[in-house]
Protein backbone atom coordinates (compact mmCIF):
# COMPACT_ATOMS: atom_id res chain seq x y z
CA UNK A 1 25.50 21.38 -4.19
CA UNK A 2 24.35 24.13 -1.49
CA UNK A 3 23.74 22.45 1.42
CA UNK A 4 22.49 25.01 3.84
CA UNK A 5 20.33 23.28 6.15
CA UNK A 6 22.19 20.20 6.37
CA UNK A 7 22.40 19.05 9.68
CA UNK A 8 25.68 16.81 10.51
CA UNK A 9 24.72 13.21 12.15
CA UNK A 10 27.08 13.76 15.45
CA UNK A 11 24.48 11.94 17.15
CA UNK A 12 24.35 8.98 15.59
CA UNK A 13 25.77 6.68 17.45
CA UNK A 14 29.04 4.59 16.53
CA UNK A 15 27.28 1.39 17.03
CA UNK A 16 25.28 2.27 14.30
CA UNK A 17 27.72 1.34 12.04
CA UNK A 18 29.24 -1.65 13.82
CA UNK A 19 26.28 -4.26 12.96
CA UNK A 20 22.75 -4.91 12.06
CA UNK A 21 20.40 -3.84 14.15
CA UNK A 22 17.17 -5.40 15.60
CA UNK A 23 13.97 -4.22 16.89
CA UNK A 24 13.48 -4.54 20.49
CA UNK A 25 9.94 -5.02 21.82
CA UNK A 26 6.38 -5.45 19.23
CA UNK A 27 4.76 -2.35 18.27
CA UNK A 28 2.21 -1.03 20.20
CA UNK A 29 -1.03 1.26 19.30
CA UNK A 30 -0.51 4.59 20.54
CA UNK A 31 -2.93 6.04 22.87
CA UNK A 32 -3.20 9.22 24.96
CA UNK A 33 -1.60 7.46 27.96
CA UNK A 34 1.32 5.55 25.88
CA UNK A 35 4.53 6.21 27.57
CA UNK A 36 7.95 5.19 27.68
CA UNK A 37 10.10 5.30 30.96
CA UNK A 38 13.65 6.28 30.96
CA UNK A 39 13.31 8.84 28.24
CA UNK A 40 13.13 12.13 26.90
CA UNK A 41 10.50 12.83 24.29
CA UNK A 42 10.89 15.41 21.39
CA UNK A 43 7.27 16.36 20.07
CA UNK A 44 6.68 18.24 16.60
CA UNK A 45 3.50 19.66 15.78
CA UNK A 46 2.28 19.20 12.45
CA UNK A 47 0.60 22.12 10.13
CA UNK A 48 -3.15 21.66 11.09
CA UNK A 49 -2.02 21.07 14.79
CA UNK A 50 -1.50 17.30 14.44
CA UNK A 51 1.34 15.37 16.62
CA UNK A 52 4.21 14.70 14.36
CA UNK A 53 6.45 11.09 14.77
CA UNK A 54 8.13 11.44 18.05
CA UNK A 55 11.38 9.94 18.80
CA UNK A 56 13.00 9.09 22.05
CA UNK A 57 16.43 7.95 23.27
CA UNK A 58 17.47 6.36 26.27
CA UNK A 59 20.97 6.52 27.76
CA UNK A 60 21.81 2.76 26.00
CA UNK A 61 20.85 4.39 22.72
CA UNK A 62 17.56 2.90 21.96
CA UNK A 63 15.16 4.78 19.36
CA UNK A 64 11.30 4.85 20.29
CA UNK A 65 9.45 6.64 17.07
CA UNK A 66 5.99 6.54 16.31
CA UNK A 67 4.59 6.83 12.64
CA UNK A 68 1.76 7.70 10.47
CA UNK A 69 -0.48 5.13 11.93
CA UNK A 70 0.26 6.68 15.50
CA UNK A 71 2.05 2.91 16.43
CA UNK A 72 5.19 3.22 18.48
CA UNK A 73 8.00 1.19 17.70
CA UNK A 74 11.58 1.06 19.56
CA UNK A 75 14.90 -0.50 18.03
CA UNK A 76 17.99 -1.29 20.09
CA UNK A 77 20.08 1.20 17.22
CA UNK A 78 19.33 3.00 14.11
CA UNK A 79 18.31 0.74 11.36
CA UNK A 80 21.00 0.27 8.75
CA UNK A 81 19.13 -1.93 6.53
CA UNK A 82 15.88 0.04 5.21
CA UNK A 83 13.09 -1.36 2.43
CA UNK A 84 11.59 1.52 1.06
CA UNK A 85 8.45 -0.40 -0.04
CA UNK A 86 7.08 2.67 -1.92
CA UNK A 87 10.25 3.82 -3.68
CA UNK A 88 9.13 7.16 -3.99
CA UNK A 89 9.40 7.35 -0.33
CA UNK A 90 12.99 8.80 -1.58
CA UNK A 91 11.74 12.36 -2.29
CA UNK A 92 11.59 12.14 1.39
CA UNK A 93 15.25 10.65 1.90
CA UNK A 94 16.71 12.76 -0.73
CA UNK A 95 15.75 16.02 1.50
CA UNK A 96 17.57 13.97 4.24
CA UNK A 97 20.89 12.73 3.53
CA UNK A 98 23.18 13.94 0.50
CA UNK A 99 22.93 9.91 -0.54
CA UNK A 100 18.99 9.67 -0.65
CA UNK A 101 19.44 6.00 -0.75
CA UNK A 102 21.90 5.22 2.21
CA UNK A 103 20.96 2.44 4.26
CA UNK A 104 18.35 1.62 1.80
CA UNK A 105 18.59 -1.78 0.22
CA UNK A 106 15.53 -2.21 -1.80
CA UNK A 107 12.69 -0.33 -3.27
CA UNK A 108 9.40 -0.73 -4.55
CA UNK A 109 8.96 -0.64 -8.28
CA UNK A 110 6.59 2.12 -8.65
CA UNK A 111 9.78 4.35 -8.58
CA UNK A 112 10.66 3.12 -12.17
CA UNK A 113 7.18 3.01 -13.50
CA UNK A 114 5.90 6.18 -12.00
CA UNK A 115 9.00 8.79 -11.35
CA UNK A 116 11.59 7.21 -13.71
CA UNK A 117 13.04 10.85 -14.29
CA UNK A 118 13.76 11.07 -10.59
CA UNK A 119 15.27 8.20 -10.32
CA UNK A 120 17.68 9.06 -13.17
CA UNK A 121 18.59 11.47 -10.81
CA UNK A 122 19.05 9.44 -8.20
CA UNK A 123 20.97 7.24 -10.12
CA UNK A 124 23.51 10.22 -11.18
CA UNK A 125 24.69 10.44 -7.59
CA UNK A 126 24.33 6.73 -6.57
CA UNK A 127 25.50 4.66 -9.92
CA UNK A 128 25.55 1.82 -7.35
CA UNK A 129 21.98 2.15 -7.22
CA UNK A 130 21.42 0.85 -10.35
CA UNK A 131 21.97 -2.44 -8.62
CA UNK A 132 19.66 -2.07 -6.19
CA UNK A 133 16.84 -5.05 -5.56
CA UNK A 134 13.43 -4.00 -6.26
CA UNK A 135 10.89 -5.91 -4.23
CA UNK A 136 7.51 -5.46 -6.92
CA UNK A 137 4.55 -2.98 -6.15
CA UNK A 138 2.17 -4.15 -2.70
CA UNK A 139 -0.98 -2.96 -4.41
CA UNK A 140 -0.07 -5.47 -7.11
CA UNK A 141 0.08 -8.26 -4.46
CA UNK A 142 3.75 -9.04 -5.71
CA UNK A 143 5.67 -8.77 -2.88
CA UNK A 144 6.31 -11.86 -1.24
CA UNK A 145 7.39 -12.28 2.81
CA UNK A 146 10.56 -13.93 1.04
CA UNK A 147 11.54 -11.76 -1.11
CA UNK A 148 11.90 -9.33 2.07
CA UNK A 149 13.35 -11.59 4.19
CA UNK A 150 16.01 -11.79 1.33
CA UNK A 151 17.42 -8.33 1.76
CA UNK A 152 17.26 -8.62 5.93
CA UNK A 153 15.69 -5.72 6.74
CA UNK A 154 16.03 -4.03 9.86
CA UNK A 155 12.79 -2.00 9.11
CA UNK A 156 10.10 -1.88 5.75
CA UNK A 157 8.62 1.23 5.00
CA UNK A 158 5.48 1.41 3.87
CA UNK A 159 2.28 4.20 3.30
CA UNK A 160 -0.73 4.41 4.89
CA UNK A 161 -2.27 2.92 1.32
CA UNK A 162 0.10 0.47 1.32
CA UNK A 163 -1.59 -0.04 4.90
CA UNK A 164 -4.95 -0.63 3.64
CA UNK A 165 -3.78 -3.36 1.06
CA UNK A 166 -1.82 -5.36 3.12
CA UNK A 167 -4.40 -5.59 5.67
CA UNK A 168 -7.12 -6.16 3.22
CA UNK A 169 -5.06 -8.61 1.62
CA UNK A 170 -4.07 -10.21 4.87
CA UNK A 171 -0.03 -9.86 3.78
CA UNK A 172 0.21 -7.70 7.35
CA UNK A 173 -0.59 -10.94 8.89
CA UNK A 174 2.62 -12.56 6.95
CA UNK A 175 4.40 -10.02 7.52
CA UNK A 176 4.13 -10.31 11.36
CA UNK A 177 4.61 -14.02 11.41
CA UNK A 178 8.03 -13.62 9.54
CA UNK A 179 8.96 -11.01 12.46
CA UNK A 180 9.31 -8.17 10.01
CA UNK A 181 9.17 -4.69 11.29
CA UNK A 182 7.35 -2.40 9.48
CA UNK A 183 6.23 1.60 9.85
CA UNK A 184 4.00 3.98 8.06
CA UNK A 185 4.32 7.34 6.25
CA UNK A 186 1.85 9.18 4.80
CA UNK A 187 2.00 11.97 2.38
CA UNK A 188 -0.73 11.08 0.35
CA UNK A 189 -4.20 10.58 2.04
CA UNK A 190 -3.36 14.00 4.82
CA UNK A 191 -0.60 15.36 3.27
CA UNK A 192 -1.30 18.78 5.57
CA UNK A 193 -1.47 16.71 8.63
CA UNK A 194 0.82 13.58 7.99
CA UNK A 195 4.02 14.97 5.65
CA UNK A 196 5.67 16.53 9.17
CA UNK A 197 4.62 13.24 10.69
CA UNK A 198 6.51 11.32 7.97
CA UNK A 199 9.14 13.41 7.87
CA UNK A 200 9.89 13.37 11.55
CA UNK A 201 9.84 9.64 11.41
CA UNK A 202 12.11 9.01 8.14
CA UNK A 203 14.85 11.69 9.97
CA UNK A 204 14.69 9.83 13.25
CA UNK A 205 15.26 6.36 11.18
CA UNK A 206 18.03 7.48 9.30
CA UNK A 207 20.05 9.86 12.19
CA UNK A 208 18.65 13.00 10.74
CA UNK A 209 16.27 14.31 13.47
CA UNK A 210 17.55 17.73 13.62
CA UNK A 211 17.57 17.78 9.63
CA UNK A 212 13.76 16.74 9.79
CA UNK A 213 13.26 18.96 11.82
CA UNK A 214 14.40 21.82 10.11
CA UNK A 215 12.48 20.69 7.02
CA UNK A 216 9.25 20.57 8.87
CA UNK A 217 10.03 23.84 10.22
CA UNK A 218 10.53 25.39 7.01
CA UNK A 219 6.96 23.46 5.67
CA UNK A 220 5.18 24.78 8.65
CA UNK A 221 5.70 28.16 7.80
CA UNK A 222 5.18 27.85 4.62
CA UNK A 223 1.81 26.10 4.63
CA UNK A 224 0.86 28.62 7.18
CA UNK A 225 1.64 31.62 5.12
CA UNK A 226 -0.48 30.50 2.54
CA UNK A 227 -3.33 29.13 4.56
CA UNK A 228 -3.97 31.90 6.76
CA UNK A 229 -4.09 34.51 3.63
CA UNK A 230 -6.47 31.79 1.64
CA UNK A 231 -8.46 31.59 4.72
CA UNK A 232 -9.90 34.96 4.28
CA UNK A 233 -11.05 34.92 1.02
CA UNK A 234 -14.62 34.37 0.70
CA UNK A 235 -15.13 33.96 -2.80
CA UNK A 236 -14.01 30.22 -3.85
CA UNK A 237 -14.16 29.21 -7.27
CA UNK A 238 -15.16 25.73 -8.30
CA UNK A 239 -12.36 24.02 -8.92
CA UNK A 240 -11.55 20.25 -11.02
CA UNK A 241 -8.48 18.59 -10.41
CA UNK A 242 -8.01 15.48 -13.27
CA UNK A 243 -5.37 13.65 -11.99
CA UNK A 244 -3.19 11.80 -14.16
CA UNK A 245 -4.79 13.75 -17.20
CA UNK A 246 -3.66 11.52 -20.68
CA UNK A 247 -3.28 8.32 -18.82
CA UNK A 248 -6.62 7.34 -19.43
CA UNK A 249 -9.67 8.41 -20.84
CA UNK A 250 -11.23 11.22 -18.98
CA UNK A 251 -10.92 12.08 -16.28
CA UNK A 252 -10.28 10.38 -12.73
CA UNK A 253 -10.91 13.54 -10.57
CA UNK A 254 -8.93 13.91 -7.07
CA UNK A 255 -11.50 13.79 -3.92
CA UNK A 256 -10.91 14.65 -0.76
CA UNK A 257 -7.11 13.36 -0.65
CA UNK A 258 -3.82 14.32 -1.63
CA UNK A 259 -3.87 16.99 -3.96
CA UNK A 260 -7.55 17.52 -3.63
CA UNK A 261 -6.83 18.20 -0.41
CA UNK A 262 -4.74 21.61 -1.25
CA UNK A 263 -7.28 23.03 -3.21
CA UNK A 264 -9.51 23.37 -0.75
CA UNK A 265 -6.71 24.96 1.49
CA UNK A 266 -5.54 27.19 -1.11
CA UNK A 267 -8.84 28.51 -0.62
CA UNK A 268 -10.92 26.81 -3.52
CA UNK A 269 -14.19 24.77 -4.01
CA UNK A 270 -13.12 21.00 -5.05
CA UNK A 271 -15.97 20.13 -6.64
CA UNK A 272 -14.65 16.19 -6.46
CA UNK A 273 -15.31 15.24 -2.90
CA UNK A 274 -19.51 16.42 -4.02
CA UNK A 275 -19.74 14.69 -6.76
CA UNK A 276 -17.75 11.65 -6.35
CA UNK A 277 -17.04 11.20 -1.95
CA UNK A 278 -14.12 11.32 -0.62
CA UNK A 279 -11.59 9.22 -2.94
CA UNK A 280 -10.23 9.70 -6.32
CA UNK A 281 -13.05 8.50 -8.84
CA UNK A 282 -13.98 8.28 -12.64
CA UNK A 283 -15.80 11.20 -13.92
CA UNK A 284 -17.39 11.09 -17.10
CA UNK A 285 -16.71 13.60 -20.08
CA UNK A 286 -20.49 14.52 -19.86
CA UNK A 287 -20.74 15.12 -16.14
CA UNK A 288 -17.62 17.45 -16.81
CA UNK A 289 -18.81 19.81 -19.23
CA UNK A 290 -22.14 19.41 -16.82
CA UNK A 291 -20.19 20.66 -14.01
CA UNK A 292 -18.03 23.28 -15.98
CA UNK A 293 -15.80 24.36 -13.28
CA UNK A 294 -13.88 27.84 -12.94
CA UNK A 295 -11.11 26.41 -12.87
CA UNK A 296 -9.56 23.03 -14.35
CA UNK A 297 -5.83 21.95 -13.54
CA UNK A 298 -4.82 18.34 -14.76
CA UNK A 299 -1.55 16.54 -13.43
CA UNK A 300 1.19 14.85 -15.69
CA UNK A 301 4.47 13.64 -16.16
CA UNK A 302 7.02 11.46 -17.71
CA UNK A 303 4.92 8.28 -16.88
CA UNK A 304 2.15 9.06 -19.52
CA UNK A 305 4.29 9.10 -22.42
CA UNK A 306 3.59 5.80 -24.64
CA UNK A 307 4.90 5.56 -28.27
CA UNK A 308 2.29 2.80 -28.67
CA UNK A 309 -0.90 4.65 -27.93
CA UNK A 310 -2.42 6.35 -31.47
CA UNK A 311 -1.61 9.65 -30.22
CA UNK A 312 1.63 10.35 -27.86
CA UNK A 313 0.48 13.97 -26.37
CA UNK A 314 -3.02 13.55 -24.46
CA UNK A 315 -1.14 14.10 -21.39
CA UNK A 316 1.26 17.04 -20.49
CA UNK A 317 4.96 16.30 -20.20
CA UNK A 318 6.48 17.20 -16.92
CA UNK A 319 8.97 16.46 -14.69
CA UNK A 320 13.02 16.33 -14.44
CA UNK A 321 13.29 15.46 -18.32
CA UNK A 322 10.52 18.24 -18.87
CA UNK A 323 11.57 21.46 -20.91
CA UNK A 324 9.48 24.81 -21.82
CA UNK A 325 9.05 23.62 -25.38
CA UNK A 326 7.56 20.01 -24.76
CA UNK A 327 5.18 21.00 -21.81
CA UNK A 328 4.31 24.16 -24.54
CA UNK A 329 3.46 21.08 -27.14
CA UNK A 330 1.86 18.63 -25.19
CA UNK A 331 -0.25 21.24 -22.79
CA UNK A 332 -3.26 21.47 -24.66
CA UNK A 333 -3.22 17.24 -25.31
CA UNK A 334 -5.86 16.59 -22.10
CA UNK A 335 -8.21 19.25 -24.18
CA UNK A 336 -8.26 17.00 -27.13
CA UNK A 337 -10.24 14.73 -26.03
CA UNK A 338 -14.15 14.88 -26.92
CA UNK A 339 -16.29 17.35 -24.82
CA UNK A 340 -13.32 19.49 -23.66
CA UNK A 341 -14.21 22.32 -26.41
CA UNK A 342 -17.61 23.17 -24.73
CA UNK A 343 -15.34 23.76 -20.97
CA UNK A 344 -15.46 27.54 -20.55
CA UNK A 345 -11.94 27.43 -18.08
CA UNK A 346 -9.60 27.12 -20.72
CA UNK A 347 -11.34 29.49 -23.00
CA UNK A 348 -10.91 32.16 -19.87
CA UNK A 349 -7.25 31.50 -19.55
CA UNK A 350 -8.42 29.34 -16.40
CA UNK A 351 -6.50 25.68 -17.22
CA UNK A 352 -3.12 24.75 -15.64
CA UNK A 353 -1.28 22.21 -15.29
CA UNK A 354 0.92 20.55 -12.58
CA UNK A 355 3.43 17.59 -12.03
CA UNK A 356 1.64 14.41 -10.57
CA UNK A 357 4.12 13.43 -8.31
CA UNK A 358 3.49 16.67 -5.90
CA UNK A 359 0.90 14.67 -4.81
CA UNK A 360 2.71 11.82 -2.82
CA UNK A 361 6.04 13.18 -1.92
CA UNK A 362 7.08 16.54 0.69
CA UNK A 363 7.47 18.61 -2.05
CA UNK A 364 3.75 19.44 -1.77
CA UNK A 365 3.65 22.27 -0.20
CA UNK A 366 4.38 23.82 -3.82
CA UNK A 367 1.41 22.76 -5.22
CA UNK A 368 -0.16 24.36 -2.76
CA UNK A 369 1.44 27.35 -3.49
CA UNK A 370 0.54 27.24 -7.32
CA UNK A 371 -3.33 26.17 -6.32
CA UNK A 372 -3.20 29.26 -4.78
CA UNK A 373 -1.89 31.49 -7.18
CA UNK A 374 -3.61 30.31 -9.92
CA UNK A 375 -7.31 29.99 -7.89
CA UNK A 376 -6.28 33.55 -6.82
CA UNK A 377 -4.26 35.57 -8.86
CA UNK A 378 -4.68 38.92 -7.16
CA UNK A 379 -4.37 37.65 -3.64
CA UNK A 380 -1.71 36.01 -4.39
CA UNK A 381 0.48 37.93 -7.04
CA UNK A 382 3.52 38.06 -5.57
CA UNK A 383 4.31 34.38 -5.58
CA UNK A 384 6.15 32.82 -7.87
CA UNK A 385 5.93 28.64 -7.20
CA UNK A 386 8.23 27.99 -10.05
CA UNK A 387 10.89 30.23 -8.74
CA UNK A 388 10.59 29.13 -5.89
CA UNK A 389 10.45 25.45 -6.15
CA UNK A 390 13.90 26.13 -8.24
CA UNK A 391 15.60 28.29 -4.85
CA UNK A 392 13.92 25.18 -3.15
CA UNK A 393 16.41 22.57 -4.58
CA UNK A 394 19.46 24.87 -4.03
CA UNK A 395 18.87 24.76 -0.61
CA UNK A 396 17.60 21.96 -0.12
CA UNK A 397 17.97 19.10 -2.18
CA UNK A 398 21.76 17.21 -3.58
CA UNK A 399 20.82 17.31 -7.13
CA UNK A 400 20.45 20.53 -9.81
CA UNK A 401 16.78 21.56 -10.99
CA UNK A 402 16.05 20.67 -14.36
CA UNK A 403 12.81 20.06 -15.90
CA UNK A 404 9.20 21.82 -15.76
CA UNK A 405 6.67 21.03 -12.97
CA UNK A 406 4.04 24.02 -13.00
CA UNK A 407 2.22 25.13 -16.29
CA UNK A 408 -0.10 27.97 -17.05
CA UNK A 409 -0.47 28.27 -20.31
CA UNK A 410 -1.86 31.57 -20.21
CA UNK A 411 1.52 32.85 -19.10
CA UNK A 412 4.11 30.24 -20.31
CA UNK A 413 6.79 32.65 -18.94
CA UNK A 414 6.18 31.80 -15.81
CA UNK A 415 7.40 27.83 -15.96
């Protein structure tokens, strides 16, 4: 595959892969005056102006990053030995390394249960993968201190959800009396803020700095492009986003996170954050028809799909194993349930669909760009997200496209 940004890892050094490597020195809460003597510092700025993970070297080779959380860490060498407790932290790896799994040795299981298409691919370039320990899912409390311990990680990755559970839980606690080092990422909660952040930090932790770089680069201008023409629009419609649309009854509606998050940016009016606060709630069939947006876009993929539910097409089909004529057939399933005929969006050509997974993984910036040519068709004509998000993995990414991630059914030419 075209590689054209791929940045070579000259820089990595060769004790990296002579042993294991340990963290030196507990992480500390970064503040304005947190500094670390004897070193250079590389700062990224973020889209919305936030500090992105800075990494620092010092002439023995250490590595001082700081994540999503804004916690510095510092490790004596790169980490060879990486737990990828959300497993579909490797969207983010794959953009990295032509391998997305090097120096990973286990994953979380909402890879398989959530993004089993993408792991398929995964799997096609890394058959040894298949092997691969999978530690359980940290929201489900099944991830046990020894379970990590067993695959002797150098560093666990985790989210900033994954955060909120552990600490609630009190597993954090475990986890720092077993002497495991962990970090944060975030694309979820501030995707606009956080993704450089989380970026920066996976490319410093796997040699890949300048390659992170250059992503971010490329996601900065992007988002910017977009932002700064949706900025000026002053008529926003009202906008629903039902995420996970077929997984269960109707309708959890997205809030002011993740995707929610790019509607408003693409210069539309989520009507979620009003009605329900800030997180991704329940909305009742009757409250939707009550609120009978402008515009409705649902999310789906693979993961919906269950030959045991009465009917197998409530959700839309899309993803890697996606093609024109199953999103065509399952498209309209979300509508079918009761209420949906009295919505006045998809009777106006104003219903769309769009692949769940944009809304915890880099690749987001793409559903930004189809929020905003769908909320704003004239603006905003001359993009073409599909198209795009195709030239995207050319460039970008060590697998071929395949699949269908962007539906409008009013103009099914355009998947």
């Amino acid at each position: 595959m075209k590689r054209s940004h791929r940045i070579g890892t000259l820089a990595v050094s060769l004790a990296t892969v002579c042993g294991l490597v340990a963290c030196t020195g507990a992480e500390t809460a970064s503040t304005a005056g947190n500094e670390t003597s004897d070193i250079s510092t590389e700062v990224s700025t973020g889209a919305s102006g936030a500090a992105a993970s800075t990494q620092t070297r010092s002439a023995e080779g250490a590595v001082t990053v700081t994540d999503a959380a804004g916690r510095t860490l510092q490790f004596d060498e790169l980490p060879e030995r990486i737990v990828l407790a959300e497993g579909r932290a490797a969207y983010a790896t794959a953009l990295l390394q032509d391998n997305p799994l090097n120096n990973v040795v286990a994953y979380g299981q909402d890879l398989e249960k959530a993004a089993g298409a993408f792991r398929e691919k995964l799997f096609e370039m890394q058959p040894e993968a298949k092997d691969m320990p999978e530690i359980g899912m940290i929201h489900k409390g099944d991830v046990t201190v020894e379970n990590l311990l067993a695959q002797k990680p150098d560093v666990v990755i985790m989210t900033l959800d994954q955060k909120k559970s552990v600490e609630e839980s009190g597993f954090i606690s475990d986890l720092d009396a077993a002497g495991i080092t962990y970090a944060f990422i975030d694309f979820r909660q501030k995707p606009l803020e956080n993704t450089t952040v989380s970026m920066q930090l996976l490319g410093d932790l796997l040699g890949q700095s300048e390659r992170a770089q250059k992503y971010n680069e490329f996601y900065q201008a992007k988002v910017k492009e977009i932002t700064d023409r949706a900025a000026k629009i002053v008529d926003k419609p009202d906008v629903l986003l039902w995420t996970a649309a077929g997984f269960s009854d109707c309708c959890a509606v997205a809030g002011d996170v993740h995707l929610g998050t790019l509607i408003t940016a693409a210069g539309g009016h989520n009507l979620g954050p009003e009605v329900l606060g800030p997180e991704t709630k329940t909305l009742t069939p009757e409250k939707l028809v009550e609120l009978n947006p402008d515009k409705l876009i649902v999310t789906g993929g693979e993961w919906a799909r269950d030959p045991n539910k009465a009917d197998t097409f409530r959700h839309v089909e899309l993803g890697y194993q996606s093609n024109p004529d199953l999103v065509l057939e399952t498209c309209e399933g979300p509508l079918q349930q009761p209420g949906m005929e009295l919505l006045d969006a998809p009777k106006e050509g104003n219903y769309f669909a769009i692949y769940h997974q944009f809304y915890d993984n880099p690749f987001n910036v793409f559903a930004l760009e189809a929020f905003a040519k769908w909320l704003h068709p004239e603006e905003f004509a001359d993009l073409d997200p599909a198209q795009d998000f195709k030239d995207f993995h050319k460039e970008w990414l060590p697998f071929d496209y395949s699949g269908v991630f962007f539906v409008d059914p009013a103009h099914p030419e355009a998947m």
